[in-house]
Structures are given as structure tokens and as C-alpha cells.
N, C-alpha and C. Protein backbone atom coordinates (compact mmCIF):
# COMPACT_ATOMS: atom_id res chain seq x y z
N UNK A 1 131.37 44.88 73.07
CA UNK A 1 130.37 43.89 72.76
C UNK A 1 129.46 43.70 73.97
N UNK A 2 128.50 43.83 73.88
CA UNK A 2 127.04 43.57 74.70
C UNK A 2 127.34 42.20 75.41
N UNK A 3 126.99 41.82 76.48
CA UNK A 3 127.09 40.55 77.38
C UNK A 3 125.23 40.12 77.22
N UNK A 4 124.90 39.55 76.93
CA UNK A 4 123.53 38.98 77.91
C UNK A 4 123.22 37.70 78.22
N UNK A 5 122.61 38.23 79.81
CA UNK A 5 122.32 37.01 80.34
C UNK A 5 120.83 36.41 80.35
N UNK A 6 120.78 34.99 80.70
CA UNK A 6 119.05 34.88 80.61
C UNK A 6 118.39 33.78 81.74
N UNK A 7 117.29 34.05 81.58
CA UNK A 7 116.40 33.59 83.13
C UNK A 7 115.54 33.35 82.39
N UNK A 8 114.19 32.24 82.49
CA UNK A 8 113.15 32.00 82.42
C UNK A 8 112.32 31.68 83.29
N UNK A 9 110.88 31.69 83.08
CA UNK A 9 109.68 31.41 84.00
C UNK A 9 109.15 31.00 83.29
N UNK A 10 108.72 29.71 84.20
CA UNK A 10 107.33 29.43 83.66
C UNK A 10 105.99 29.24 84.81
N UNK A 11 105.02 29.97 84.54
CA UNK A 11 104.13 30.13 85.41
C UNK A 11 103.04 29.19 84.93
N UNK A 12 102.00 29.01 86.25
CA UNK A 12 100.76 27.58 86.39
C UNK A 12 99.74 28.67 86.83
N UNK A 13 98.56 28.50 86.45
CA UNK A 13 97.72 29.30 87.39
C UNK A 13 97.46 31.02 87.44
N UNK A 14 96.87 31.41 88.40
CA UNK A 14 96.61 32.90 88.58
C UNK A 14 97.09 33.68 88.93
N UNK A 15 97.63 34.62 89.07
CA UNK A 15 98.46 35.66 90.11
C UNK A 15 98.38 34.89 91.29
N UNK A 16 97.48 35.04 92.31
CA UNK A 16 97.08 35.08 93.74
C UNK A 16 97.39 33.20 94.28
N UNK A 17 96.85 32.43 93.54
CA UNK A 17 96.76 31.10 93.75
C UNK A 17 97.81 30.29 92.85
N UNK A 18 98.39 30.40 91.88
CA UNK A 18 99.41 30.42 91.16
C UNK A 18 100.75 29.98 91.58
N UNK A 19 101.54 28.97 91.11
CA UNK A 19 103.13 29.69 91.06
C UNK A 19 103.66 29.25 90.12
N UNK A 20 104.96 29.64 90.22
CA UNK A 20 106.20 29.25 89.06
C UNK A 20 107.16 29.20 89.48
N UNK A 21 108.28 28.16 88.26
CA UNK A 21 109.67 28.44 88.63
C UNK A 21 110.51 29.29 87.77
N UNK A 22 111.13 29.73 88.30
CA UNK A 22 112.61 30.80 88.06
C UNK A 22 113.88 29.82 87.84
N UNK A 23 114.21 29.99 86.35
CA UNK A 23 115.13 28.90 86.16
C UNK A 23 116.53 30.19 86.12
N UNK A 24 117.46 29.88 86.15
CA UNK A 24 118.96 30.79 85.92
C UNK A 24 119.50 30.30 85.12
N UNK A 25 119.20 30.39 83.95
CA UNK A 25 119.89 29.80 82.01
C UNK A 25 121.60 29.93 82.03
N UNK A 26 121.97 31.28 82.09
CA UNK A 26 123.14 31.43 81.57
C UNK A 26 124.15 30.98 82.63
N UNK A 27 123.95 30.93 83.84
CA UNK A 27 124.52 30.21 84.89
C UNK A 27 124.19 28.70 85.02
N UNK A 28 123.36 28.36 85.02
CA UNK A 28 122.78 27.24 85.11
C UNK A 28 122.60 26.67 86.83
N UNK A 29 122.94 27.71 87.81
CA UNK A 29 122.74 27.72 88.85
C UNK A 29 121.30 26.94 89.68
N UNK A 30 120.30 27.28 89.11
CA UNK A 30 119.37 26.01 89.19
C UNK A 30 117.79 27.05 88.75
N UNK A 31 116.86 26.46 89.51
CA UNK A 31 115.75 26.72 89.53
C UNK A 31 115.00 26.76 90.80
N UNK A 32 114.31 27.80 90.98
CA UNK A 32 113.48 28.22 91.64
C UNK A 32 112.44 28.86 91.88
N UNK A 33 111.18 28.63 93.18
CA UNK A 33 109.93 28.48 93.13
C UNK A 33 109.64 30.04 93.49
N UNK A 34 108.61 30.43 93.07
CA UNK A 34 108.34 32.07 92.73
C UNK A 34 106.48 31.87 92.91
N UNK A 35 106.33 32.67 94.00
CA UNK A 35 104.78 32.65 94.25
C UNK A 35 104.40 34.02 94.52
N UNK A 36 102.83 34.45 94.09
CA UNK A 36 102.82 35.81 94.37
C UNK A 36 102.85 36.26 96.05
N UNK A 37 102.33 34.60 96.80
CA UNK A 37 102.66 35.02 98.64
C UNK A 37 103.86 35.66 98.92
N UNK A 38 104.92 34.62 98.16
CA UNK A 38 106.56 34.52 98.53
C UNK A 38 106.90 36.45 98.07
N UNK A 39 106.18 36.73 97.36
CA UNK A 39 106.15 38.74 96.57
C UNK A 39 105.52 39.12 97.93
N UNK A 40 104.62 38.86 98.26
CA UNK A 40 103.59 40.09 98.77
C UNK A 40 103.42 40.21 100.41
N UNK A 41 103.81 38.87 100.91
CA UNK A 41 103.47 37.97 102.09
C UNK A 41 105.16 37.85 102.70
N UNK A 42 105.05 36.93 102.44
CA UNK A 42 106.09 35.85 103.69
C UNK A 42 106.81 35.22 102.21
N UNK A 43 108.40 34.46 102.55
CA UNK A 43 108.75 33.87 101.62
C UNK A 43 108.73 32.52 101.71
N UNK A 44 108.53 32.24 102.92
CA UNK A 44 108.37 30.74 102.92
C UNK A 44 108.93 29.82 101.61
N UNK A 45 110.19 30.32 101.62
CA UNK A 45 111.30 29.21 100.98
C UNK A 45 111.50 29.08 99.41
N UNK A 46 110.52 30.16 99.30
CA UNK A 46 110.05 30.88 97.46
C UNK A 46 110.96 32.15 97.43
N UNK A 47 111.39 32.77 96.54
CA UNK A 47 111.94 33.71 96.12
C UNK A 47 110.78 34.68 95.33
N UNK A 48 111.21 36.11 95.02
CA UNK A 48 110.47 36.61 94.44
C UNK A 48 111.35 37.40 93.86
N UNK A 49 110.67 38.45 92.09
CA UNK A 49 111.17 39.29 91.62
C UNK A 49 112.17 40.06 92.45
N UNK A 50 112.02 40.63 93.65
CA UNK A 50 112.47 41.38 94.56
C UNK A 50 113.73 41.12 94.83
N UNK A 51 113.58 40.26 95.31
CA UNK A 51 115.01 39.39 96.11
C UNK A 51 115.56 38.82 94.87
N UNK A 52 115.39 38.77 94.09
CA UNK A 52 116.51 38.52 92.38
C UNK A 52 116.75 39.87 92.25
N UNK A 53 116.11 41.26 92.35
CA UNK A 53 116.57 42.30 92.12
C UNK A 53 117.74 43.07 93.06
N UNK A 54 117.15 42.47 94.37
CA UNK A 54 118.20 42.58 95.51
C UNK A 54 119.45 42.09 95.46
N UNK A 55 119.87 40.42 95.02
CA UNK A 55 120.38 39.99 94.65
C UNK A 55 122.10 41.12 93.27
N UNK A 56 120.97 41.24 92.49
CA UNK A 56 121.26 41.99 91.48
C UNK A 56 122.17 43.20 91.81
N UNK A 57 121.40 43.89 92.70
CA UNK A 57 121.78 45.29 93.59
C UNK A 57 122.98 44.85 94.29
N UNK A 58 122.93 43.85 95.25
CA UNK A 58 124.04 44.40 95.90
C UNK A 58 125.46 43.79 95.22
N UNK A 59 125.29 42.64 94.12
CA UNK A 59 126.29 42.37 93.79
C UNK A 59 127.04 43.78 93.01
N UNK A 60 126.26 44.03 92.13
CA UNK A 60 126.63 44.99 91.46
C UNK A 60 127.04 46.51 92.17
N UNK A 61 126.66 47.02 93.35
CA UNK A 61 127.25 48.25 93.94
C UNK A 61 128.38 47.54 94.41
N UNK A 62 128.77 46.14 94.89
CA UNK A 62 130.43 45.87 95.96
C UNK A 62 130.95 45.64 94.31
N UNK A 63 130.75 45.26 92.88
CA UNK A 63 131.33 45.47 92.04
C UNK A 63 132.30 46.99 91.60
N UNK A 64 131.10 47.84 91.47
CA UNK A 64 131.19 49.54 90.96
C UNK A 64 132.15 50.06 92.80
N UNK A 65 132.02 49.94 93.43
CA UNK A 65 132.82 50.24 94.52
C UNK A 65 133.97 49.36 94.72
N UNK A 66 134.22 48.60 94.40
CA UNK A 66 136.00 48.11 94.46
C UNK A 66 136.29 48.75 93.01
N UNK A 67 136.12 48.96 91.79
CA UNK A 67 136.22 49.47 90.83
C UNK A 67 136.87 51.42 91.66
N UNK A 68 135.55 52.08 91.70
CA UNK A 68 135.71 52.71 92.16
C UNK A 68 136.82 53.05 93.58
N UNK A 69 137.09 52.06 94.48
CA UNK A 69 137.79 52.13 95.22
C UNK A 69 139.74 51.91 94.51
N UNK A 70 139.47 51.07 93.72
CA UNK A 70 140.94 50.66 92.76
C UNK A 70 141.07 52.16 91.90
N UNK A 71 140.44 52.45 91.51
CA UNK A 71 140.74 54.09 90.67
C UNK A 71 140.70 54.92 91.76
N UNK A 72 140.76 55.09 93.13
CA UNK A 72 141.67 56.12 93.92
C UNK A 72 142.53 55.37 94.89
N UNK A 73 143.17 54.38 94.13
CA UNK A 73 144.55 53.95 94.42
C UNK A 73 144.23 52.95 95.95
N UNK A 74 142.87 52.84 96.09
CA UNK A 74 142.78 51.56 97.27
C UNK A 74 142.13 50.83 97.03
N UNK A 75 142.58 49.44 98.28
CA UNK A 75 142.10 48.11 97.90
C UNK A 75 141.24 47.45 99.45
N UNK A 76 139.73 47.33 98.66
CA UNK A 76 138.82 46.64 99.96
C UNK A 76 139.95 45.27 100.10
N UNK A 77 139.83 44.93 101.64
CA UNK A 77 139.55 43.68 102.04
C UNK A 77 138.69 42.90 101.97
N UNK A 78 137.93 43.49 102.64
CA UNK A 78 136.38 42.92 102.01
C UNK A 78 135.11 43.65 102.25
N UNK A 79 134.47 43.61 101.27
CA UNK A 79 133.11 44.42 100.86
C UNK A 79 131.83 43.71 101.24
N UNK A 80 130.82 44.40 101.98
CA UNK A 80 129.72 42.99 102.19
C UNK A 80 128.50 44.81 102.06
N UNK A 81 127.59 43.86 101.37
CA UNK A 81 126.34 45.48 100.92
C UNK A 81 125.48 43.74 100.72
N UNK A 82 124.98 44.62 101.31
CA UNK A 82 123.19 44.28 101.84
C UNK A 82 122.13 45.01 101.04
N UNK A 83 121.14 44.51 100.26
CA UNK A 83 120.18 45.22 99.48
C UNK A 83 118.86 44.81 99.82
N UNK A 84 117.87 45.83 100.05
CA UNK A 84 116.85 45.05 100.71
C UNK A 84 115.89 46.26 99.11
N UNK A 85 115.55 45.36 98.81
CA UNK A 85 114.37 45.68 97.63
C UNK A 85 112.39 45.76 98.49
N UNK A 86 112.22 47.14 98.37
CA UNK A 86 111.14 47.11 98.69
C UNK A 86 109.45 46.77 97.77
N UNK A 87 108.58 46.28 98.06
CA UNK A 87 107.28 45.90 96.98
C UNK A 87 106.24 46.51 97.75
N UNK A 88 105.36 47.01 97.14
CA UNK A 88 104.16 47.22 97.78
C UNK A 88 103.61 46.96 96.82
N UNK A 89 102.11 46.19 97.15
CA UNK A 89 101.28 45.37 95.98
C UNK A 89 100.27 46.58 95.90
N UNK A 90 100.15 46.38 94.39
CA UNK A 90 99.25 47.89 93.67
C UNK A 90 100.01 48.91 93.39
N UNK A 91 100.62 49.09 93.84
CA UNK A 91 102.01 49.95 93.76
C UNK A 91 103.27 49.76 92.89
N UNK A 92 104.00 48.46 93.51
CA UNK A 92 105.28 48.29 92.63
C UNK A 92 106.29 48.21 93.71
N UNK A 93 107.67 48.05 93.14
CA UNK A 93 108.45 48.32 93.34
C UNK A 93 108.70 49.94 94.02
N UNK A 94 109.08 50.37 95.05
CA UNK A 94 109.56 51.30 95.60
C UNK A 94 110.70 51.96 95.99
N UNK A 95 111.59 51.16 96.45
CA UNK A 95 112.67 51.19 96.70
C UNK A 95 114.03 50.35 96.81
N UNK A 96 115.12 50.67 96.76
CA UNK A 96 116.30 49.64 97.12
C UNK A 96 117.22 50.57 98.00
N UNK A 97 117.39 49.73 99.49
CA UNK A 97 118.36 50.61 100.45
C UNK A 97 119.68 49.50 100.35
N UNK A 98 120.86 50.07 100.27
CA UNK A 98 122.08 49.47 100.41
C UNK A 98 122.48 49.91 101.70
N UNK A 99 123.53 48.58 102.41
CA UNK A 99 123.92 49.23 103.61
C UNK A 99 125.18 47.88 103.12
N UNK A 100 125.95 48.98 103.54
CA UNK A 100 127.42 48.49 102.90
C UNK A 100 128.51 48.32 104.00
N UNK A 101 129.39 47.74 104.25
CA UNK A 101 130.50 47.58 105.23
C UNK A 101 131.64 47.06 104.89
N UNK A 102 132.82 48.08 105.29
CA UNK A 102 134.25 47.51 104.26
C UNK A 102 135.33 47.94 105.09
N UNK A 103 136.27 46.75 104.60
CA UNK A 103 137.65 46.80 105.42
C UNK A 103 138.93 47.57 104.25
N UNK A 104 139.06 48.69 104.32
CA UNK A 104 139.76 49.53 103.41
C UNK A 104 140.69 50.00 103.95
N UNK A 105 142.28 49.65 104.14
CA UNK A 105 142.93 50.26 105.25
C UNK A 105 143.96 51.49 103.57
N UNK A 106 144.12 52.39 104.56
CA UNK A 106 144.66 53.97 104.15
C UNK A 106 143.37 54.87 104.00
N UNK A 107 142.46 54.70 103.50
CA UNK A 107 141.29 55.28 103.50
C UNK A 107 140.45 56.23 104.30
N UNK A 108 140.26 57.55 104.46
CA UNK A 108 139.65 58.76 105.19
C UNK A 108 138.19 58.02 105.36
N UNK A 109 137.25 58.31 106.05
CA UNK A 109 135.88 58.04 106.71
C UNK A 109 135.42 58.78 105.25
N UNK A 110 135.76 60.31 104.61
CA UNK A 110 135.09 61.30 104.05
C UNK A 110 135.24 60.50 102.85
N UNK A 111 136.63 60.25 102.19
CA UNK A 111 136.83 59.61 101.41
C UNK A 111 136.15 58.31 100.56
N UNK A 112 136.19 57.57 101.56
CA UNK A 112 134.90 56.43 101.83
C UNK A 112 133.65 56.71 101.27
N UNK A 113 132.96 57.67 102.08
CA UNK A 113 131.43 57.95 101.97
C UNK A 113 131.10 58.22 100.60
N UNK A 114 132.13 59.25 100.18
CA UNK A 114 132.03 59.82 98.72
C UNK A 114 132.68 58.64 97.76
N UNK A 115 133.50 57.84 97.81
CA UNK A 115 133.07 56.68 96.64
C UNK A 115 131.94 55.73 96.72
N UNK A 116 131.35 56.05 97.79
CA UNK A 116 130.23 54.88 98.03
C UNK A 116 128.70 55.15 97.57
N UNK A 117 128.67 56.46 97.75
CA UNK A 117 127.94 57.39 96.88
C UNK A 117 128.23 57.46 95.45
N UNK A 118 129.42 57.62 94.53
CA UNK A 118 129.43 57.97 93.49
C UNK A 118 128.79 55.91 92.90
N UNK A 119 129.81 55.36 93.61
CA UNK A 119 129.72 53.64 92.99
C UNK A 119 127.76 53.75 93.13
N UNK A 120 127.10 54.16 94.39
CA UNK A 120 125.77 53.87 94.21
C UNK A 120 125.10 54.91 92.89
N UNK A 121 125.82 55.39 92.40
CA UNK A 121 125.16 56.30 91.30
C UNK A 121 125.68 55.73 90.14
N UNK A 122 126.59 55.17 90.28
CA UNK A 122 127.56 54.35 88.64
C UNK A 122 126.71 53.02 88.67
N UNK A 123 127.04 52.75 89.24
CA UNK A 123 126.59 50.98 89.57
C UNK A 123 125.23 51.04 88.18
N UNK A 124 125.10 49.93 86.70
CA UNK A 124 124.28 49.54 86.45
C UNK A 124 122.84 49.61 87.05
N UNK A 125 122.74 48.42 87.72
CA UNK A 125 121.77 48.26 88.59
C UNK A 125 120.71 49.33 89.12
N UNK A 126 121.50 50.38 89.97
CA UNK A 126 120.92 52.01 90.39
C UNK A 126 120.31 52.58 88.95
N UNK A 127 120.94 52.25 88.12
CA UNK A 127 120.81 53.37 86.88
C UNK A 127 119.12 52.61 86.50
N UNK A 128 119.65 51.40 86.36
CA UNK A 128 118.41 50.36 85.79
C UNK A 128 117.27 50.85 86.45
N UNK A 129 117.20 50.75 88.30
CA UNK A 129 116.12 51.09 89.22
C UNK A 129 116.18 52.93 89.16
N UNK A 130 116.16 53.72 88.37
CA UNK A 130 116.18 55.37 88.69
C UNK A 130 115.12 55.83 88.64
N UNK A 131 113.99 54.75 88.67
CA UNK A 131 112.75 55.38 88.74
C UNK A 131 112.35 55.22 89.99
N UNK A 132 113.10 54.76 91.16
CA UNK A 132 112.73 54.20 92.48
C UNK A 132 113.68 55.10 93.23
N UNK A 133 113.22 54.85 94.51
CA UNK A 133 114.42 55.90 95.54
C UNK A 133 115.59 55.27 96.01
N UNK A 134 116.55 55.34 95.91
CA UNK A 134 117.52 54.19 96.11
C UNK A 134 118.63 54.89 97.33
N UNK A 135 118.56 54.04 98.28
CA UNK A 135 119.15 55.11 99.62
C UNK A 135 120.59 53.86 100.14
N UNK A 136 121.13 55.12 100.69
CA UNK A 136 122.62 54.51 101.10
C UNK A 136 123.25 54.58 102.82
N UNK A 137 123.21 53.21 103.18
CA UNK A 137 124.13 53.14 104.31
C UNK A 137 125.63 53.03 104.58
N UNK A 138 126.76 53.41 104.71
CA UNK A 138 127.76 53.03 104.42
C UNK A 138 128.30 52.99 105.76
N UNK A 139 129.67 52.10 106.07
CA UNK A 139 130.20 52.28 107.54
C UNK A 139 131.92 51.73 106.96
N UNK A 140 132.47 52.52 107.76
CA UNK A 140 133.99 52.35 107.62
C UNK A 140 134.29 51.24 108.52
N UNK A 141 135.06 49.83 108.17
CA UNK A 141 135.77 49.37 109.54
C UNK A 141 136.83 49.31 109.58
N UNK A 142 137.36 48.89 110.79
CA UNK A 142 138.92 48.94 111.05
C UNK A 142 139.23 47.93 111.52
């Protein structure tokens, strides 16, 4: 069975001079202010498409990688991935770089790299963005 979740906007105004809020429905987590500066500029305390997509990204690769890490028989301590969603205005969306860091004890360095890679290719999210370049940092700790 299909899950979906939902978000609304409601926008005032023009692109450029404009803003809106970003409500989070199915969470009910709250609402928040969305300006095309807070996109293009500076965030000055606004959120943008981006950083909800970032958001999106990195939850979902430390998801698909403990998944992935539990189906070859190991268990993170803890997982922390960083997603930085790139915009260029006129352009779009460009990119999403993950840079990931995990406490995995039995685990090879090689081992590692290659579920972190496959989870960044499983992961939803990646699949969703495959029209963008989506690049991977990974680091073993001890």
C-alpha cells in the first residue's frame, strides 16, 4: 500500500518580492517562511525548496544505508549524512552531494564505501533527483 505524505503553500505576491509559507500537513510539524531571496540569496531564517529537498536526501540515504548495512549482517552506531542541495537560478536544481560519517564496528573501509554507494543509488530520494548529479562523500570512524 502506497504511503503519502503532504505539504502545502501558500504564496502572496511575485516570485522576486513575494513570499510564502510552507506548512508540514501530515506531520503537523509546523510552518514555514519560503522566499525566493531565502532560494537564490541568503536564508536569512526562511527555508527554501532546496533545503526541504536536502532535508529529504539525507534522511532518506542514513535510512537505505542502515537498511543496507543490516542486510550484510552490520549495525551503525550512528549515521550522520549531510546533504547540501545545489540551485542555480535560470537553471534549476543541479545537484545533491552527501557526505556521510558512521560508527560501524566489524566493518572493512572497502566494505563500507560499497554499501554507501549502492544505499546512494537505492535510496528513493537519489532515484527521485536522477536527473541531477548526485555525488558521494563517505568516511569510516572508529
Amino acid at each position: 500500500m502506497a504511503t503519502v505524505r503532504s505539504a502545502h503553500t501558500v504564496w502572496n505576491g511575485d516570485l522576486f518580492n513575494g513570499k510564502g509559507d510552507v506548512t508540514l500537513d501530515s506531520s503537523g510539524l509546523g510552518t514555514y517562511d519560503v522566499t525566493w531571496k531565502a532560494r537564490a540569496e541568503e536564508s536569512g531564517g526562511k527555508t527554501s525548496p532546496e533545503e526541504l529537498i536536502a532535508a529529504a536526501h539525507s534522511a532518506c540515504f542514513s535510512m537505505a544505508f542502515s537498511n543496507a548495512l543490516a542486510e550484510a549482517g552490520k549495525t551503525a552506531e550512528r549515521i550522520t549524512t549531510d546533504a547540501k542541495v545545489s540551485f542555480v537560478p535560470g537553471t534549476g536544481i543541479t545537484g545533491s552531494h552527501l557526505t556521510v560519517s558512521a560508527v560501524v564496528p566489524g566493518i572493512s573501509a572497502e566494505q563500507f564505501l560499497d554499501l554507501a554507494e549502492n544505499a546512494k543509488a537505492g535510496c528513493p530520494v537519489s532515484q527521485a533527483l536522477a536527473g541531477v548529479e548526485i555525488t558521494l562523500d563517505a568516511s569510516l570512524e572508529s
